[in-house]
Protein backbone atom coordinates (compact mmCIF):
# COMPACT_ATOMS: atom_id res chain seq x y z
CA UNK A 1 183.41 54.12 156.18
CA UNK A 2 186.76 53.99 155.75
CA UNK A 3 186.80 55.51 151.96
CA UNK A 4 184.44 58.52 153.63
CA UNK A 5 187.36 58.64 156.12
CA UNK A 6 190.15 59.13 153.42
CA UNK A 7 188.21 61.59 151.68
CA UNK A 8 187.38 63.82 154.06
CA UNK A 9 191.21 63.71 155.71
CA UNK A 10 191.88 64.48 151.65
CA UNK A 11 189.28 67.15 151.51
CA UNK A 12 191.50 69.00 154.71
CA UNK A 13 194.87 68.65 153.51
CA UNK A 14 193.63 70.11 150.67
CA UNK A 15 191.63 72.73 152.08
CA UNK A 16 194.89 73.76 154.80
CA UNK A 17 197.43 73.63 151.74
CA UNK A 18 194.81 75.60 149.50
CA UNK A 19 194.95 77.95 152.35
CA UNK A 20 198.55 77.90 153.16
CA UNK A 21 198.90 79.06 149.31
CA UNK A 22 196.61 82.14 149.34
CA UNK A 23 198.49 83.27 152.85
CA UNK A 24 201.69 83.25 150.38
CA UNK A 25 200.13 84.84 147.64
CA UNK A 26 199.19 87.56 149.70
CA UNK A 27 202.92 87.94 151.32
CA UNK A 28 204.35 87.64 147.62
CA UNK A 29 201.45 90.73 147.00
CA UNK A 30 202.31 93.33 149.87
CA UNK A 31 205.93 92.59 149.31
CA UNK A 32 205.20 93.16 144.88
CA UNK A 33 203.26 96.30 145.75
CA UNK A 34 206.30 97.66 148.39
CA UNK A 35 208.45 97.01 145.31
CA UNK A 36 206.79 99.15 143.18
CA UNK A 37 205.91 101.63 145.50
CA UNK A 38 209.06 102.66 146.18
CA UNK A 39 210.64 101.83 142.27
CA UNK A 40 207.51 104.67 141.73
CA UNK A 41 208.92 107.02 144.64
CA UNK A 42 212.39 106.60 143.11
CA UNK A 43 211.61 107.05 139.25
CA UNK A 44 209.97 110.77 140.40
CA UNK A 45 210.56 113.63 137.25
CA UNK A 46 210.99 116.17 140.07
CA UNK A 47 210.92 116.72 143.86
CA UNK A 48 209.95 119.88 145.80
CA UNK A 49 212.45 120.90 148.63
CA UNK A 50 211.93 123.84 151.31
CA UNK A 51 214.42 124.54 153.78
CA UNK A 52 214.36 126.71 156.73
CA UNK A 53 217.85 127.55 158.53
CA UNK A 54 220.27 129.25 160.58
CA UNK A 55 222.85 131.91 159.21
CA UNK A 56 226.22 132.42 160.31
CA UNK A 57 227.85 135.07 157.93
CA UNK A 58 230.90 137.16 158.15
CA UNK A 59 230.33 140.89 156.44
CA UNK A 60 234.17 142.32 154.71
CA UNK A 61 234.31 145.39 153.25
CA UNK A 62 235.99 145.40 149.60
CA UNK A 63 239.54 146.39 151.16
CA UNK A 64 239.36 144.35 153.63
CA UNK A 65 239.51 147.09 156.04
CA UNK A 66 236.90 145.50 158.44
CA UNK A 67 235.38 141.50 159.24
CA UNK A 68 231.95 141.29 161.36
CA UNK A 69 230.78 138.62 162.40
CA UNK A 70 226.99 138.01 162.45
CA UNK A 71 224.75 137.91 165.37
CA UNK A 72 221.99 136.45 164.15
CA UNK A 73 220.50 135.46 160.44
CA UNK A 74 217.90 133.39 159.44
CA UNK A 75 216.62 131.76 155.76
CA UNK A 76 214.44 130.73 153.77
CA UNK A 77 214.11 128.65 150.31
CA UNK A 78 212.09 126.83 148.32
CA UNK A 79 212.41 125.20 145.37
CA UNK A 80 212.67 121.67 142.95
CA UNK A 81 215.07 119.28 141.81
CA UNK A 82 214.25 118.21 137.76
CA UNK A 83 215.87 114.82 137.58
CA UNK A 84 218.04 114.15 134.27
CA UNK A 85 217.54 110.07 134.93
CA UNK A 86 214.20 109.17 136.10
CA UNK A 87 214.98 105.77 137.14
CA UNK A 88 218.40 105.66 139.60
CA UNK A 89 221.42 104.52 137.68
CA UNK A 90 221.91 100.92 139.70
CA UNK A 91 218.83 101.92 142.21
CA UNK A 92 221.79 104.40 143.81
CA UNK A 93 222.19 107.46 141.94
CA UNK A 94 220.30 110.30 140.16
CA UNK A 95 221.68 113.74 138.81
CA UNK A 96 219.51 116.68 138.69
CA UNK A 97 219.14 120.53 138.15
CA UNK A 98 217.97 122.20 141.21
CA UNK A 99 215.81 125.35 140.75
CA UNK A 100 215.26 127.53 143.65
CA UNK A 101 213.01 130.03 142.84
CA UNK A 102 213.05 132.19 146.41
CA UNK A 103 215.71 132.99 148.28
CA UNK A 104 215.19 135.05 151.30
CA UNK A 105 218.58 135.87 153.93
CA UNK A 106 218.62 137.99 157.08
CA UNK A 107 221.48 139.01 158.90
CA UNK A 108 222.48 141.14 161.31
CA UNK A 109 225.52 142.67 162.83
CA UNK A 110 226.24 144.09 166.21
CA UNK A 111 230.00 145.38 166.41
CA UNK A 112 231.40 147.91 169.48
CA UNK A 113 233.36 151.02 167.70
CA UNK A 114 235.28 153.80 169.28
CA UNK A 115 235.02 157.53 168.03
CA UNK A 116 236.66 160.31 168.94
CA UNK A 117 235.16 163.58 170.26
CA UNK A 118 236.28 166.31 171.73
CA UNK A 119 239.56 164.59 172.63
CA UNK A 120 237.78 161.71 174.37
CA UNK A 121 237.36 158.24 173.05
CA UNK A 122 233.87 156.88 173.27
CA UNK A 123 232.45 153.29 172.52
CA UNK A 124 229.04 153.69 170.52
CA UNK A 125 227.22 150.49 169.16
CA UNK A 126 227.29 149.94 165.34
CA UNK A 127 224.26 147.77 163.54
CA UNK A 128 224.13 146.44 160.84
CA UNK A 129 221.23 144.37 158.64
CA UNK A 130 221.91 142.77 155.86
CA UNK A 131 219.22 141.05 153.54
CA UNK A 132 219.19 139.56 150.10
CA UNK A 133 216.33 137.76 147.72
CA UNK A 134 217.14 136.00 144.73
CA UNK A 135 217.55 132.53 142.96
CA UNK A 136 219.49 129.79 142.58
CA UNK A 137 220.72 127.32 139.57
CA UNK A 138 222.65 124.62 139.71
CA UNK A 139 223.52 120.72 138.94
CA UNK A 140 223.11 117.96 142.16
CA UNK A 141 223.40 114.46 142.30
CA UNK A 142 221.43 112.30 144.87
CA UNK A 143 222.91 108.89 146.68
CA UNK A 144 219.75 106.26 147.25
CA UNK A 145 221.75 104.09 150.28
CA UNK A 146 218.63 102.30 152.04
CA UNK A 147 214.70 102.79 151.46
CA UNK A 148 213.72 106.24 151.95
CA UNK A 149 217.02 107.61 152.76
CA UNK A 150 218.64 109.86 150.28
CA UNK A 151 221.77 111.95 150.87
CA UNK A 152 221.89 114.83 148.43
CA UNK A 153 224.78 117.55 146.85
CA UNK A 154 224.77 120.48 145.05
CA UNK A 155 226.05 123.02 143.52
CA UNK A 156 224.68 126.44 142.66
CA UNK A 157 224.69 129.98 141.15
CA UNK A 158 222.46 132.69 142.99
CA UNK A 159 222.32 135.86 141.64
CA UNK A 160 220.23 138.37 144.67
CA UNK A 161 218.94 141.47 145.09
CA UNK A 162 220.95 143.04 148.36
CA UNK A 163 220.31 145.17 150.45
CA UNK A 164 221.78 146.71 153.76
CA UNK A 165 221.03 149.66 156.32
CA UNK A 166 223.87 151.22 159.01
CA UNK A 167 221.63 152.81 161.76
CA UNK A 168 224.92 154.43 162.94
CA UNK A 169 225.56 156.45 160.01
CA UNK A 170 221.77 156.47 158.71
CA UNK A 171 222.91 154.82 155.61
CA UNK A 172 220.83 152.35 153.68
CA UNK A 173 222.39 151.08 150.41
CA UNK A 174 221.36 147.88 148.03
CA UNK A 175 222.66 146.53 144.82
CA UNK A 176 223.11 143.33 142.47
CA UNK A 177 224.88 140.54 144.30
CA UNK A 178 226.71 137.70 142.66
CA UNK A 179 226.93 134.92 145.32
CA UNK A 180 227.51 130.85 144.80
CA UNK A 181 225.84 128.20 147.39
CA UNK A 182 227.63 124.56 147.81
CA UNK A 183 226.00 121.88 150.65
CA UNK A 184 224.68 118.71 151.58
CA UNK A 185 221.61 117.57 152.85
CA UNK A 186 220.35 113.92 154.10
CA UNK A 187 216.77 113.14 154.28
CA UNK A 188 214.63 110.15 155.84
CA UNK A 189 211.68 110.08 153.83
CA UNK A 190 210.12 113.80 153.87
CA UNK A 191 212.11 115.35 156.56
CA UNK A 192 216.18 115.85 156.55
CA UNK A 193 219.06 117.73 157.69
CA UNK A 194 221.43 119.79 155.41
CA UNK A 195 224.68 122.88 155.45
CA UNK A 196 225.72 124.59 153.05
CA UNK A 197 228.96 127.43 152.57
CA UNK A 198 227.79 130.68 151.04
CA UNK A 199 229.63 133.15 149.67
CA UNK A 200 230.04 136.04 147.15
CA UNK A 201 230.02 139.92 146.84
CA UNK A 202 227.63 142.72 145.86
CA UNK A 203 228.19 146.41 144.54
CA UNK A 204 226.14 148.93 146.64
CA UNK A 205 224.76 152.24 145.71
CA UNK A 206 224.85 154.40 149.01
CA UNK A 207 221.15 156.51 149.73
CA UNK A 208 221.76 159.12 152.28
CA UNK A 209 219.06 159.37 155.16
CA UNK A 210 220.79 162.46 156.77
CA UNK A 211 217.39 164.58 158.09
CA UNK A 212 219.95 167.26 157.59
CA UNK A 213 220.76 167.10 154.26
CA UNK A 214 219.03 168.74 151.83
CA UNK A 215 219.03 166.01 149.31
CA UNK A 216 217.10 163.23 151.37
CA UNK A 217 217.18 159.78 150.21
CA UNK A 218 219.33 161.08 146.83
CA UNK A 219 221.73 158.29 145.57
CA UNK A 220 225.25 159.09 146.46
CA UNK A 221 227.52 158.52 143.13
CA UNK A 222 229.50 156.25 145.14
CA UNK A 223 229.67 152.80 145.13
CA UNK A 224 230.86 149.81 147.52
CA UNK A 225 231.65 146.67 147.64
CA UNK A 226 230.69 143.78 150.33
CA UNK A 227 231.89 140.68 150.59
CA UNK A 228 229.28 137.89 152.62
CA UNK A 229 230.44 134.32 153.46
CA UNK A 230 229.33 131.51 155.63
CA UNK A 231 227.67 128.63 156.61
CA UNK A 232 223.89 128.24 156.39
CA UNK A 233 222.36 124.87 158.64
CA UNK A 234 218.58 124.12 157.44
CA UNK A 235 216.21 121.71 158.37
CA UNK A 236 215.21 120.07 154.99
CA UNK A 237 211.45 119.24 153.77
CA UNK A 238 210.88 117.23 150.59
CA UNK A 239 208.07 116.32 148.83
């Protein structure tokens, strides 16, 4: 009886520790595959971003003879980041080349003029919309603080298409922009925050739209400068 006894209180010490060890094994294995998970998340060749924002621009003429300030503006871009280091140098830090390949900005300007007629000075309503599409190219380096946080800068060339109409003169004119984006963004796994400044210039050709002139929608030998500058807040999608 009492050798039954002492094998049978072996048999469950046994059994409980046997089980105690596969609970562990399984902890050690969810907390192995969370490792690598992540290490995999973090050793990425390249990440997708899109960002949709909020423009605030100020329009200058090239001699500075005039500032507006923007009423409203919106954009859009999309693009990806090709990481130079796959795995983060000290699980912290990766340097990339972002490539946006679209580039779409809206603006538009409401200012209150005076003219002059017939002796009499009148206020009339001037509006202006501004739009560009282009690209951008540039180096960025990304911070790795805590899991699935990443806090991101950059640095970048865009080169744009722009284009603007005057419905108070009837004027629409567009040209090649040079312009230069530098921001921030900080996302929480696939969804962030981010600002960036904008700025740069672009030579316009002038079209006239006069219904009165007799060379409708000719290009006007002239050419003009605008300068566009501001801040542009997005909300941030990665993936």
């Amino acid at each position: 009886m009492k050798i039954r006894n002492t094998i049978l209180l072996l048999l469950t010490v046994f059994s409980q520790f046997a089980f105690a060890q596969t609970q562990l094994s399984k902890e050690d294995e969810d907390r192995i595959t969370k490792s690598l998970s992540q290490k995999i998340s973090l050793q990425k060749k390249s990440q997708k971003y899109l960002h949709l924002g909020y423009v605030s621009h100020t329009l200058e003429d090239d001699y500075a003879l005039y500032s507006f300030k923007s009423k409203f503006g919106a954009n859009l871009t999309s693009g990806r980041t090709f990481y130079l280091n796959q795995a983060p140098i000290a699980n912290l830090l990766k340097f990339g080349i972002d490539w946006t390949y679209i580039d779409l900005n809206y603006v538009s300007f409401k200012e209150q003029i005076l003219e002059e007629y017939e002796g009499e000075m009148y206020e009339e309503e001037l509006n202006i919309h501004a739009a560009q599409a282009g690209m951008h190219i540039g180096p960025s380096v990304t911070i790795y603080p805590v899991d699935k946080l990443a806090a991101k800068a950059f640095f970048r060339y865009a080169p744009s298409y722009s284009a603007m109409y005057d419905d108070y003169n009837e004027e629409f004119s567009s040209g090649f922009g040079n312009y230069f984006v530098l921001g921030l963004s900080v996302n929480y796994g696939g969804l962030g925050l981010g600002i960036e400044q904008r700025w740069g210039s672009a030579k316009h050709s002038s079209f006239s739209t006069d219904l009165e002139d007799e060379e409708i929608g000719q290009v006007s030998g002239e050419k003009h400068k605008f300068h566009l500058k501001g801040p542009r807040i997005f909300i941030a999608f990665s993936f």
